[in-house]
PDB file of N, CA and C in Angstrom:
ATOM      1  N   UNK A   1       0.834  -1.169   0.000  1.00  0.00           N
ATOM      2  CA  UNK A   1       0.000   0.000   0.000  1.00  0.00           C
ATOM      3  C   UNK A   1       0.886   1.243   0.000  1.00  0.00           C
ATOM      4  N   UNK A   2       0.646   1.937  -1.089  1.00  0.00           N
ATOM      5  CA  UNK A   2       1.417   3.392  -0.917  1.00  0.00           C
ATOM      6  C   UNK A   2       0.748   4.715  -0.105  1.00  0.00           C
ATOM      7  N   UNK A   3       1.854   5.009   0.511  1.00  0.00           N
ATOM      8  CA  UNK A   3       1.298   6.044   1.637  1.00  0.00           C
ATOM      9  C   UNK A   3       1.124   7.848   0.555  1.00  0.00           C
ATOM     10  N   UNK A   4       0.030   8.198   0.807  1.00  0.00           N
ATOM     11  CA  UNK A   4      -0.471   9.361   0.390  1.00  0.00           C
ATOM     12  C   UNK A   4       0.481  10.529   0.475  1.00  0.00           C
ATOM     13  N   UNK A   5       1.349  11.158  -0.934  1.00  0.00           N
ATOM     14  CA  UNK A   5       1.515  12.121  -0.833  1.00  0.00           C
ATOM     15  C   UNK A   5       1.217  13.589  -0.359  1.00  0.00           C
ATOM     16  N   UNK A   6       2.213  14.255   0.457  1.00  0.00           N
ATOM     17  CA  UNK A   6       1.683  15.266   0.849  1.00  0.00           C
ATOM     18  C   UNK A   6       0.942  16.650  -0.626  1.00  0.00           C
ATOM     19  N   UNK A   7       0.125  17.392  -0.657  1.00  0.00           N
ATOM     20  CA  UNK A   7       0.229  18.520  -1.789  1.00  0.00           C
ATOM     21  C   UNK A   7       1.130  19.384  -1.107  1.00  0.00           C
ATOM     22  N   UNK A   8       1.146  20.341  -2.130  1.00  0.00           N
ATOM     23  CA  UNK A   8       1.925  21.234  -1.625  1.00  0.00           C
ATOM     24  C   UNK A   8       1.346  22.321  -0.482  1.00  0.00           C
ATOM     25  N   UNK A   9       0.293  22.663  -0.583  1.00  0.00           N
ATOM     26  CA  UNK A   9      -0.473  23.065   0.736  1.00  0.00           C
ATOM     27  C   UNK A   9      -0.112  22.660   2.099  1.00  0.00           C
ATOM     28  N   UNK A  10      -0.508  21.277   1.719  1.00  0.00           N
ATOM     29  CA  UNK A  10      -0.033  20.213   3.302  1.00  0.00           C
ATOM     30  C   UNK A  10       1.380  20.618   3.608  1.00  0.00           C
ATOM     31  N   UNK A  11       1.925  20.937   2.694  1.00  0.00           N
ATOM     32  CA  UNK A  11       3.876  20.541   2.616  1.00  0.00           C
ATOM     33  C   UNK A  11       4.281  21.719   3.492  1.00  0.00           C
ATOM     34  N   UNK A  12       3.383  23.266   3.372  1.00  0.00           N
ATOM     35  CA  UNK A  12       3.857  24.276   3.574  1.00  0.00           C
ATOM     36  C   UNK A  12       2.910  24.408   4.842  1.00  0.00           C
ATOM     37  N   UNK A  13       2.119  24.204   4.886  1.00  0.00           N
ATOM     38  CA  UNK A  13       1.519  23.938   6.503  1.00  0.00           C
ATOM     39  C   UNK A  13       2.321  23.273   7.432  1.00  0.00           C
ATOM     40  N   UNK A  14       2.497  22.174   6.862  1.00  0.00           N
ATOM     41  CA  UNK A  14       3.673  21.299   8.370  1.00  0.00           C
ATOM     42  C   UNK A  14       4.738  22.017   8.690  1.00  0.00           C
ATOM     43  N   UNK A  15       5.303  22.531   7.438  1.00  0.00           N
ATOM     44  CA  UNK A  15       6.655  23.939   7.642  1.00  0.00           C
ATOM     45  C   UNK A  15       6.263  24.431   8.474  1.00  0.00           C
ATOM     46  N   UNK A  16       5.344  25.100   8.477  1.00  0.00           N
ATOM     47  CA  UNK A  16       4.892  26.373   9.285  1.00  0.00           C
ATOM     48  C   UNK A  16       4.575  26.467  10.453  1.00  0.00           C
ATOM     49  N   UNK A  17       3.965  25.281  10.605  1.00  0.00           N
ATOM     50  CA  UNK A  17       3.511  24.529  12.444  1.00  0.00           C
ATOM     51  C   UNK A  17       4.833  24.133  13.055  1.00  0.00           C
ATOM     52  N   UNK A  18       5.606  23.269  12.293  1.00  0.00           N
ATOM     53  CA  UNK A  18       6.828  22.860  12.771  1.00  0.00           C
ATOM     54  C   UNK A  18       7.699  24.031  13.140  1.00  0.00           C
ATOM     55  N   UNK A  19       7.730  25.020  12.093  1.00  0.00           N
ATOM     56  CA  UNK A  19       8.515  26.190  12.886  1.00  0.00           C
ATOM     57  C   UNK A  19       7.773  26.523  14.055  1.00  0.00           C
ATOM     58  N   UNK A  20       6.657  26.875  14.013  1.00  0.00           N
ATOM     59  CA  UNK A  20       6.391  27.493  15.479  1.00  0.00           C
ATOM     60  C   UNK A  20       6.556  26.792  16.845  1.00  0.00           C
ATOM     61  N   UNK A  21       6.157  25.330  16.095  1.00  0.00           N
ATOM     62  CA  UNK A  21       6.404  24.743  17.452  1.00  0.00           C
ATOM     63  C   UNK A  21       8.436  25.014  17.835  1.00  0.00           C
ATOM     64  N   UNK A  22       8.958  24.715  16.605  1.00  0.00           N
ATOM     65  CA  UNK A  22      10.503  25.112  17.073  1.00  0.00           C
ATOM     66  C   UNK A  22      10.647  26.527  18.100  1.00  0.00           C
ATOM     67  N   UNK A  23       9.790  27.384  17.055  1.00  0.00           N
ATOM     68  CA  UNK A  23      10.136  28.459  17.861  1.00  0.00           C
ATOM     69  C   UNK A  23      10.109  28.569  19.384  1.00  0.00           C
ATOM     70  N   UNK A  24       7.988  28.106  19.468  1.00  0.00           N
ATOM     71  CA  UNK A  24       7.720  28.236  21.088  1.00  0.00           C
ATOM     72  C   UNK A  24       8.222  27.308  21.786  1.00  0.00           C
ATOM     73  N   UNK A  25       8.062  25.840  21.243  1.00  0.00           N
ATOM     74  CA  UNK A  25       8.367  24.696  22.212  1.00  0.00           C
ATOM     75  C   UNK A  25       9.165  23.612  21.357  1.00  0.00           C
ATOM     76  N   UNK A  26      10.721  23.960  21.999  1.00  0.00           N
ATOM     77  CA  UNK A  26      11.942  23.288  20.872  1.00  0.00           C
ATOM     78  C   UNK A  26      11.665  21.790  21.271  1.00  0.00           C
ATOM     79  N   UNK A  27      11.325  21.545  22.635  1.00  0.00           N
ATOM     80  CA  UNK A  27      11.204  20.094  23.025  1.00  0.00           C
ATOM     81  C   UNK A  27      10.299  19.285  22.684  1.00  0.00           C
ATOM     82  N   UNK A  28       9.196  20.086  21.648  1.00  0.00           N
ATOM     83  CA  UNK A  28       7.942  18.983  21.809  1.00  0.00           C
ATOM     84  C   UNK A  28       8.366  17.886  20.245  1.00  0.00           C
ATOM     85  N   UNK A  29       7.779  16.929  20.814  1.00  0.00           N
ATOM     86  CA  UNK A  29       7.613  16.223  19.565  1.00  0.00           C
ATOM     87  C   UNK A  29       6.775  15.519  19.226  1.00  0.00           C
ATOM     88  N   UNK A  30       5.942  15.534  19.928  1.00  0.00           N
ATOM     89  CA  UNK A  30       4.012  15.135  19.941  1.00  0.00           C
ATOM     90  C   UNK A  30       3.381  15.706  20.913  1.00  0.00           C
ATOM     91  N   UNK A  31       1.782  16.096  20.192  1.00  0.00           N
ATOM     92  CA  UNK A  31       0.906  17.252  20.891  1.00  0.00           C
ATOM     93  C   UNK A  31      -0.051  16.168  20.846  1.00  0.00           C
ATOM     94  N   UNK A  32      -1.131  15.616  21.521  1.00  0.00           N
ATOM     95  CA  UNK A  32      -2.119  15.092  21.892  1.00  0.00           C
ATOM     96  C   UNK A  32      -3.198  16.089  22.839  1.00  0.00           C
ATOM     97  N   UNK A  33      -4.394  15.878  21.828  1.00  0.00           N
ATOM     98  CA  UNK A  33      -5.583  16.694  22.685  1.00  0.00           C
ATOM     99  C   UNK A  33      -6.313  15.536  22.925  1.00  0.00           C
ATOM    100  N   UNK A  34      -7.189  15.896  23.940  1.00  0.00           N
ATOM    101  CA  UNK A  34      -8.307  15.002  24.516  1.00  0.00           C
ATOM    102  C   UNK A  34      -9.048  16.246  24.915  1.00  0.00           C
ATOM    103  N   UNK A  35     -10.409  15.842  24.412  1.00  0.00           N
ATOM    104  CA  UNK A  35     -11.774  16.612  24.926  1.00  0.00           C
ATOM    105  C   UNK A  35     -11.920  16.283  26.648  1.00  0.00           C
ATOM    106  N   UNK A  36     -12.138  17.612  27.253  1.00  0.00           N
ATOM    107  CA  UNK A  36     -12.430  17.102  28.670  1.00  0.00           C
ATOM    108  C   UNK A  36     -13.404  17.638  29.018  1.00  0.00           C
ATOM    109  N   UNK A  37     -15.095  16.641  29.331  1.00  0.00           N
ATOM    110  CA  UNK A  37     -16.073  17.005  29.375  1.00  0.00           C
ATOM    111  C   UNK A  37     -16.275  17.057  31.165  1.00  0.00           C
ATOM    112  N   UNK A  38     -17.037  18.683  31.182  1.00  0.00           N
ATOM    113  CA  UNK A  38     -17.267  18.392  33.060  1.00  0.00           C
ATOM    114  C   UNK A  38     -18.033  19.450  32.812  1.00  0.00           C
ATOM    115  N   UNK A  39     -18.969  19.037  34.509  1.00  0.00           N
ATOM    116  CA  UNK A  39     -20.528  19.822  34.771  1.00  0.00           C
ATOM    117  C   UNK A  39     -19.860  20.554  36.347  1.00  0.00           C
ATOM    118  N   UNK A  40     -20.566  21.589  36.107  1.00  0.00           N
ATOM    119  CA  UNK A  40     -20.678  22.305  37.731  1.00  0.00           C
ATOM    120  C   UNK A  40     -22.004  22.894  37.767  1.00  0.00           C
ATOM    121  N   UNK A  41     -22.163  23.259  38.892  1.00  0.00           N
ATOM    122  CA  UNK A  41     -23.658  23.667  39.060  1.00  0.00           C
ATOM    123  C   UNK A  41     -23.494  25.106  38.875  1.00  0.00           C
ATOM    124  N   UNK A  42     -22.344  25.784  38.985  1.00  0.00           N
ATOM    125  CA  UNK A  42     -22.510  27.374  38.668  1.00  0.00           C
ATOM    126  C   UNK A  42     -22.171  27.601  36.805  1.00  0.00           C
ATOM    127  N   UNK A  43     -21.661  26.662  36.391  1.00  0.00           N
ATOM    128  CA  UNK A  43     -21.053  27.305  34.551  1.00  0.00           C
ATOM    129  C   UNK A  43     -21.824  26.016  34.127  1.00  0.00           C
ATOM    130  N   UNK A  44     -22.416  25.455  34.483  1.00  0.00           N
ATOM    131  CA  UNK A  44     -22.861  24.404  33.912  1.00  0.00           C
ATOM    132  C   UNK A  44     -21.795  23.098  33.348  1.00  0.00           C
ATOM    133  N   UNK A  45     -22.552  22.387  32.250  1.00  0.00           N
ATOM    134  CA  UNK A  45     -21.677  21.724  30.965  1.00  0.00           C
ATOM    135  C   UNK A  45     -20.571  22.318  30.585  1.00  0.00           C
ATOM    136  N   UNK A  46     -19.737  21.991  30.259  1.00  0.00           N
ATOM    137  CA  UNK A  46     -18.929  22.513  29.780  1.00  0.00           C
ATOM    138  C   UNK A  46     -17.679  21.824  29.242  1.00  0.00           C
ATOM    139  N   UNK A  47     -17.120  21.889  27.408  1.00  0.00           N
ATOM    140  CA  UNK A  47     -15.950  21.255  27.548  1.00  0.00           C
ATOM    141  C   UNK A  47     -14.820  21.841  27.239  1.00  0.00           C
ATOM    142  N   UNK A  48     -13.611  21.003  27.548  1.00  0.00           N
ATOM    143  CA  UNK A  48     -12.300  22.314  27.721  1.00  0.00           C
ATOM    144  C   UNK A  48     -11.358  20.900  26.804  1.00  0.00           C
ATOM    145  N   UNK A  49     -10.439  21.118  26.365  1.00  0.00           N
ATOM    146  CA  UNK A  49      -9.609  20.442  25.671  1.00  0.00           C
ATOM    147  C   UNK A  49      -7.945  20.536  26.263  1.00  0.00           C
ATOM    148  N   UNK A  50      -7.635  19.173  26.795  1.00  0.00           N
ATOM    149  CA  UNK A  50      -6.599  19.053  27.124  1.00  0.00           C
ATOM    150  C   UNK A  50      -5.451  18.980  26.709  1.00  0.00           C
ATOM    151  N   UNK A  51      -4.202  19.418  26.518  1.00  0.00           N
ATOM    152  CA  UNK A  51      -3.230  19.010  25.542  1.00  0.00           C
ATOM    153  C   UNK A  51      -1.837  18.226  26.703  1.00  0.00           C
ATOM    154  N   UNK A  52      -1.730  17.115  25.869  1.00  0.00           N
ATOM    155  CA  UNK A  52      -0.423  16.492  26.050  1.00  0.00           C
ATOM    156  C   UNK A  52       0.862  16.589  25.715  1.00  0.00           C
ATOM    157  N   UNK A  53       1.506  17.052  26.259  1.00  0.00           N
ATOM    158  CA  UNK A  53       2.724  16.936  25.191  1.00  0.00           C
ATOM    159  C   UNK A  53       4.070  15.833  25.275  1.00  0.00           C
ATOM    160  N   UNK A  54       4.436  15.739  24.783  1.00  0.00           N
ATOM    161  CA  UNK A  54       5.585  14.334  24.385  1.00  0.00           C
ATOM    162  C   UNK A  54       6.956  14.862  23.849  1.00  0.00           C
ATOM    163  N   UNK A  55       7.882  14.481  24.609  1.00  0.00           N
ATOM    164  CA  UNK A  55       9.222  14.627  23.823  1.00  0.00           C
ATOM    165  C   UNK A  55       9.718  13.274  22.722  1.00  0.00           C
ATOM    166  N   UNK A  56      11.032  13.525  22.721  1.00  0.00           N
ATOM    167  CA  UNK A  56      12.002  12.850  21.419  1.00  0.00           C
ATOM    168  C   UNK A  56      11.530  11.245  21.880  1.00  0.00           C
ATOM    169  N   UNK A  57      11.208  11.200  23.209  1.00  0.00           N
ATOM    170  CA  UNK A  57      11.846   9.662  23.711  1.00  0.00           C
ATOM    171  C   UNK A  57      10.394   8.867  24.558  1.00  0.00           C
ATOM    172  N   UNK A  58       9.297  10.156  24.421  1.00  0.00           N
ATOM    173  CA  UNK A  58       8.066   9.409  24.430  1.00  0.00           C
ATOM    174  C   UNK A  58       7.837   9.875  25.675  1.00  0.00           C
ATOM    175  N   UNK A  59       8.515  10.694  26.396  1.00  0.00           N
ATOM    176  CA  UNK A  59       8.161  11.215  27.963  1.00  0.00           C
ATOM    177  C   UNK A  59       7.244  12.333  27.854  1.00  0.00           C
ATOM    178  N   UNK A  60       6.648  12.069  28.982  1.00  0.00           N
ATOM    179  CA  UNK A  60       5.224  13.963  29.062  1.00  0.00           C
ATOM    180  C   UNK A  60       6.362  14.716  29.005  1.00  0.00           C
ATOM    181  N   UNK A  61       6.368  16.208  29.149  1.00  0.00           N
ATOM    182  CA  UNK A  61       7.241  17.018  29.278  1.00  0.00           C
ATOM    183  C   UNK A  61       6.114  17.859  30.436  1.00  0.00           C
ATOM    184  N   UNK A  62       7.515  18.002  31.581  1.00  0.00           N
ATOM    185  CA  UNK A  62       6.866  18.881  32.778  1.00  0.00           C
ATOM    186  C   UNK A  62       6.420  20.494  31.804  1.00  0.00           C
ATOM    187  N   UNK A  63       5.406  20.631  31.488  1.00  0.00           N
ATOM    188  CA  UNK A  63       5.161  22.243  30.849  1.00  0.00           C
ATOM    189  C   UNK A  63       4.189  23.111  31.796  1.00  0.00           C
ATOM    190  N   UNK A  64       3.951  23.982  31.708  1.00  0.00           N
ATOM    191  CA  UNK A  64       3.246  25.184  32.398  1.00  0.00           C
ATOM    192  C   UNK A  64       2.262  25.153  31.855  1.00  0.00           C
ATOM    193  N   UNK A  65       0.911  25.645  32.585  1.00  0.00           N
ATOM    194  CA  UNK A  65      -0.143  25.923  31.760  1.00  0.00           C
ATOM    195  C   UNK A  65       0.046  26.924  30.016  1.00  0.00           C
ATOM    196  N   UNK A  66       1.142  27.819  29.679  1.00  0.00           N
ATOM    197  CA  UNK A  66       1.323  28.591  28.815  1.00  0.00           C
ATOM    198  C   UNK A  66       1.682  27.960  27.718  1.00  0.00           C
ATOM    199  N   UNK A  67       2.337  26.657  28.015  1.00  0.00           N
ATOM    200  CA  UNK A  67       3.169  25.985  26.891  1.00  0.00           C
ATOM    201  C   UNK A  67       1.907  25.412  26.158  1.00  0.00           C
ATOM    202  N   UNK A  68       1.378  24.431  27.396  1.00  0.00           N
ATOM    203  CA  UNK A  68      -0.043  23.793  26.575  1.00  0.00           C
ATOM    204  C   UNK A  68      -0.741  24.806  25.714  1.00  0.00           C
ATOM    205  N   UNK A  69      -1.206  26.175  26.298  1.00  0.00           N
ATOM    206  CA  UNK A  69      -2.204  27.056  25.487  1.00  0.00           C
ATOM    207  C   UNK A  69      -1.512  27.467  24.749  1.00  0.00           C
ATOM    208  N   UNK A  70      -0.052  27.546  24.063  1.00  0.00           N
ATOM    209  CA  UNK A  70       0.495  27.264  23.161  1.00  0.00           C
ATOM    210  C   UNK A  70       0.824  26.854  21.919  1.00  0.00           C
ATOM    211  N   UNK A  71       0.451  25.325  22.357  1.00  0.00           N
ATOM    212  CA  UNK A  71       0.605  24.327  21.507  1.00  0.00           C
ATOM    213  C   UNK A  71      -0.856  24.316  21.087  1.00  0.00           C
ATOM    214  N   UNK A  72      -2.010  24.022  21.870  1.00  0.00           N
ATOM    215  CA  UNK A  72      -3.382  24.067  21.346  1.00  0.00           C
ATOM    216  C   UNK A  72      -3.616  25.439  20.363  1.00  0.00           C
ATOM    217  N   UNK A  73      -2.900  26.478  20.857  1.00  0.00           N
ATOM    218  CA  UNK A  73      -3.543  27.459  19.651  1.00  0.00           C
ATOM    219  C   UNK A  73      -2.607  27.559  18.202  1.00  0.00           C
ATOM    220  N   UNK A  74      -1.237  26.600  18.127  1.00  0.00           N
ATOM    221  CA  UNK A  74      -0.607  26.866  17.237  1.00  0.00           C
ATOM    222  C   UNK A  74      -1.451  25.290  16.395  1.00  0.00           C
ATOM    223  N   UNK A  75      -2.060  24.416  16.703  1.00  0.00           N
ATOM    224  CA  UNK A  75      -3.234  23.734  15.994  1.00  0.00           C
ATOM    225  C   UNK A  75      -3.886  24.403  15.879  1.00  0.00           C
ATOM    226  N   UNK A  76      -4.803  24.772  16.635  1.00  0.00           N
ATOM    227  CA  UNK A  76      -5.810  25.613  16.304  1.00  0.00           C
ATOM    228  C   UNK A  76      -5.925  26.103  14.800  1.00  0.00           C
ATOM    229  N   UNK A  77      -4.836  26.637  15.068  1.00  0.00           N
ATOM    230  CA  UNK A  77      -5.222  27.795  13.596  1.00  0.00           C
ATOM    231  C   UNK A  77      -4.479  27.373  12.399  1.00  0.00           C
ATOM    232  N   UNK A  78      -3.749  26.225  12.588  1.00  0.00           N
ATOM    233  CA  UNK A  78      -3.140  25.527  11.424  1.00  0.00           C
ATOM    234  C   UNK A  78      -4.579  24.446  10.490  1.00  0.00           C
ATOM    235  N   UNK A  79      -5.134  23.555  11.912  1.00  0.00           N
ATOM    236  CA  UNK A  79      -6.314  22.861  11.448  1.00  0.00           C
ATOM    237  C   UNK A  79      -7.361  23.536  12.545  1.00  0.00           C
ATOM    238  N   UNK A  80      -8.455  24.909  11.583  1.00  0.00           N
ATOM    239  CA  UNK A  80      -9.276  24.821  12.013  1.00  0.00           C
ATOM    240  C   UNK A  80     -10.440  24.472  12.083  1.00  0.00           C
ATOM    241  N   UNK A  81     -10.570  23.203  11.008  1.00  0.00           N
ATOM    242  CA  UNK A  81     -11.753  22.468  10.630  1.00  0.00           C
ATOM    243  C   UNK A  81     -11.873  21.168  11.600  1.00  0.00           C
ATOM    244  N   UNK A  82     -10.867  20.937  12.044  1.00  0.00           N
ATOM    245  CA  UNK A  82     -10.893  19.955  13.010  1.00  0.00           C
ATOM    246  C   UNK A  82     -11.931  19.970  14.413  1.00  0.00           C
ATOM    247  N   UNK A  83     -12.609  19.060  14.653  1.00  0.00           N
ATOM    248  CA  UNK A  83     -13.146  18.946  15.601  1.00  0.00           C
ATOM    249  C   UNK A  83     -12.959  18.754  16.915  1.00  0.00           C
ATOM    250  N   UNK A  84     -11.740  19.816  17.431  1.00  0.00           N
ATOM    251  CA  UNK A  84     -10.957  19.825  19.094  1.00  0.00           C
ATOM    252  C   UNK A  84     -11.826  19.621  19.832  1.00  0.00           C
ATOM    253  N   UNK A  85     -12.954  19.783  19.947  1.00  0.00           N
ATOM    254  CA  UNK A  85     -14.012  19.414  20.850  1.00  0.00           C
ATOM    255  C   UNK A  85     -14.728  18.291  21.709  1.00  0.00           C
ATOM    256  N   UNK A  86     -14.696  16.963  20.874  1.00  0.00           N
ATOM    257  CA  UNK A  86     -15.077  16.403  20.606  1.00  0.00           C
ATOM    258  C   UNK A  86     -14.291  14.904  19.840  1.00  0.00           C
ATOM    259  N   UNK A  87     -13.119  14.721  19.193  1.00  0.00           N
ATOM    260  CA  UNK A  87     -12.419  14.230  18.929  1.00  0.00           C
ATOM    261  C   UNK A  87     -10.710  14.490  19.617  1.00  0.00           C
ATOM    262  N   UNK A  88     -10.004  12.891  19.586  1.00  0.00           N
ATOM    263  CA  UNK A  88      -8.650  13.118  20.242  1.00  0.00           C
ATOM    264  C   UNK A  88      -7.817  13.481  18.981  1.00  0.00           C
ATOM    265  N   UNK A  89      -6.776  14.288  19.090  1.00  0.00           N
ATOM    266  CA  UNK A  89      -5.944  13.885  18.327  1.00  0.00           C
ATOM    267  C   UNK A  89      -4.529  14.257  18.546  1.00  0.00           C
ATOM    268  N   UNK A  90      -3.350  13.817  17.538  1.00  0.00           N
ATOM    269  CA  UNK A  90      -2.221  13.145  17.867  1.00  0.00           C
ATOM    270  C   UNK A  90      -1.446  14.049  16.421  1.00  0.00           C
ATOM    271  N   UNK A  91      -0.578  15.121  16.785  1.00  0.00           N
ATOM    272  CA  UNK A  91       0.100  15.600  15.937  1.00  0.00           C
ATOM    273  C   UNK A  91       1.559  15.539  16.243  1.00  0.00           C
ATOM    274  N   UNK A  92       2.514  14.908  15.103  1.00  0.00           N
ATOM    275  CA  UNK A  92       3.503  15.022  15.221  1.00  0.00           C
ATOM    276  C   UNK A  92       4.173  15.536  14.783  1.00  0.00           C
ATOM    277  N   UNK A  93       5.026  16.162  15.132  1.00  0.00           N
ATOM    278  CA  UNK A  93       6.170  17.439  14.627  1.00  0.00           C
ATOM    279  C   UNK A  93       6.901  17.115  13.396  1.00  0.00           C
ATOM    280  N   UNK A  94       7.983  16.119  13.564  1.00  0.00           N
ATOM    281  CA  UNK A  94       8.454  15.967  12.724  1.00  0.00           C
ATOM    282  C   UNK A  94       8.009  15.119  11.526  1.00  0.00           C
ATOM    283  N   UNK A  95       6.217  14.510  11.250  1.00  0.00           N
ATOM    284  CA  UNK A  95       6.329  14.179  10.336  1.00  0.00           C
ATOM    285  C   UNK A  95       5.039  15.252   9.439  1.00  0.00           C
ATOM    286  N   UNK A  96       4.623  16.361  10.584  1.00  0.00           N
ATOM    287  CA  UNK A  96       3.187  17.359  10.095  1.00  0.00           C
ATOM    288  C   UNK A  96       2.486  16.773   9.847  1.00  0.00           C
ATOM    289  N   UNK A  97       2.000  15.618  10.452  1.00  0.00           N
ATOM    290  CA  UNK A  97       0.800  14.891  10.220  1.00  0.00           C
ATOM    291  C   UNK A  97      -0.216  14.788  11.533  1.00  0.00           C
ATOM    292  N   UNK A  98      -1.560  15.627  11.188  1.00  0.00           N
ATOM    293  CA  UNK A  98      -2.083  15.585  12.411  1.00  0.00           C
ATOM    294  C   UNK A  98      -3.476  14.013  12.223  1.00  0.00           C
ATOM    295  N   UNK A  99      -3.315  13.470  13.214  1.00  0.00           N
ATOM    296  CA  UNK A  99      -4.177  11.949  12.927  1.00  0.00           C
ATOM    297  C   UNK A  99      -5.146  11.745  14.171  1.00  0.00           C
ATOM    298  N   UNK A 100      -6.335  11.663  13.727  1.00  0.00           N
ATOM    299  CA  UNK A 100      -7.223  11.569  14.476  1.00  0.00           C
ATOM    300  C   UNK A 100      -7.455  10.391  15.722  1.00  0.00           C
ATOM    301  N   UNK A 101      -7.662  10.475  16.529  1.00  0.00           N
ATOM    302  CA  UNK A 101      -7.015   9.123  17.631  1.00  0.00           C
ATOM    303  C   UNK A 101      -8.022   8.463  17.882  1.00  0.00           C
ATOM    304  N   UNK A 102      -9.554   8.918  17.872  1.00  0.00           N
ATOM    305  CA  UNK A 102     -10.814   8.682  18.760  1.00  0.00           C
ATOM    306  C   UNK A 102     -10.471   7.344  18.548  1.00  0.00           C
ATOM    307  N   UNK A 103     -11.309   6.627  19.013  1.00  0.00           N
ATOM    308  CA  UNK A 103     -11.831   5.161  19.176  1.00  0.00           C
ATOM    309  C   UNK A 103     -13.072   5.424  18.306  1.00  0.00           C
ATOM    310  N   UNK A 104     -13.211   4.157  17.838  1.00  0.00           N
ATOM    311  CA  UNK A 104     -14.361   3.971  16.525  1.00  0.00           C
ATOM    312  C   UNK A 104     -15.537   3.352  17.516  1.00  0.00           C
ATOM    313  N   UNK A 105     -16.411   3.699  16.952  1.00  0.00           N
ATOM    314  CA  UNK A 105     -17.833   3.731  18.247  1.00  0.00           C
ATOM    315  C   UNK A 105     -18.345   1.630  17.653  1.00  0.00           C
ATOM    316  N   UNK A 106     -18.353   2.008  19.453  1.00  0.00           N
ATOM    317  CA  UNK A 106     -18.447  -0.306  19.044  1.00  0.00           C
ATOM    318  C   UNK A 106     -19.860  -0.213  18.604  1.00  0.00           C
ATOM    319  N   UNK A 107     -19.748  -1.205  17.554  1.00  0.00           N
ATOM    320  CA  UNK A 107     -21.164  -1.535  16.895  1.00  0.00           C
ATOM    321  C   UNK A 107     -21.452  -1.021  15.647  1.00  0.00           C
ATOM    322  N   UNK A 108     -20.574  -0.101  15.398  1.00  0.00           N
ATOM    323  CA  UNK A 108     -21.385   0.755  14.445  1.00  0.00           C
ATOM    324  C   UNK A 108     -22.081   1.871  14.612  1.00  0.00           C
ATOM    325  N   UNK A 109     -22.708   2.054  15.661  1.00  0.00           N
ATOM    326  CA  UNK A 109     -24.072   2.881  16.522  1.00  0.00           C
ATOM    327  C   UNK A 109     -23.617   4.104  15.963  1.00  0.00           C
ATOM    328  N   UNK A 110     -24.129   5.372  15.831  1.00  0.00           N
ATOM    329  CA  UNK A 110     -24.029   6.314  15.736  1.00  0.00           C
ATOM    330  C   UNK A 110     -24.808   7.366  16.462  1.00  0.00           C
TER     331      UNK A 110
END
């Protein structure tokens, strides 16, 4: 099976994310979001999106709340069709490929 060429769009997007992440965060080398759904009785529902981050060798990296809001907004605005909300996903630096992580719903069910 041959793996899908990037276009040139894609090509110059991963540039562009990859620099920033160089710029802001030289250590990361995978960003993982997870939707984090929670209720309170004063804000209600509400969901907030978590970010992970990963170095060279597969370790979390101790980061600050700034690094994460960081990294989530330098996705953000690279893929903003993506569904951060609601879906996990798993971007890696050095190959600019952002890949959707969810789990496929058992059964089929929708």
């Amino acid at each position: 099976m041959q793996r899908r060429r990037f276009t040139a769009a894609e090509a110059v997007r991963a540039v562009m994310v990859a620099r920033q992440f160089l710029h802001r965060l030289p250590q990361v080398d995978v960003a993982q979001t997870t939707p984090v759904y929670a209720e309170s009785p004063q804000h209600g529902a509400r969901v907030a999106v978590h970010v992970h981050l990963v170095d060279v060798l597969g370790l979390p990296l101790a980061a600050g709340p700034d690094e994460h809001r960081a990294a989530y907004k330098i996705l953000r605005r690279a893929y903003p069709r993506a569904a951060w909300t609601s879906d996990e996903y798993r971007y890696d630096v050095r190959r600019g490929a952002l890949l959707r992580t969810t789990p496929a719903l058992l059964g089929g069910a929708r």
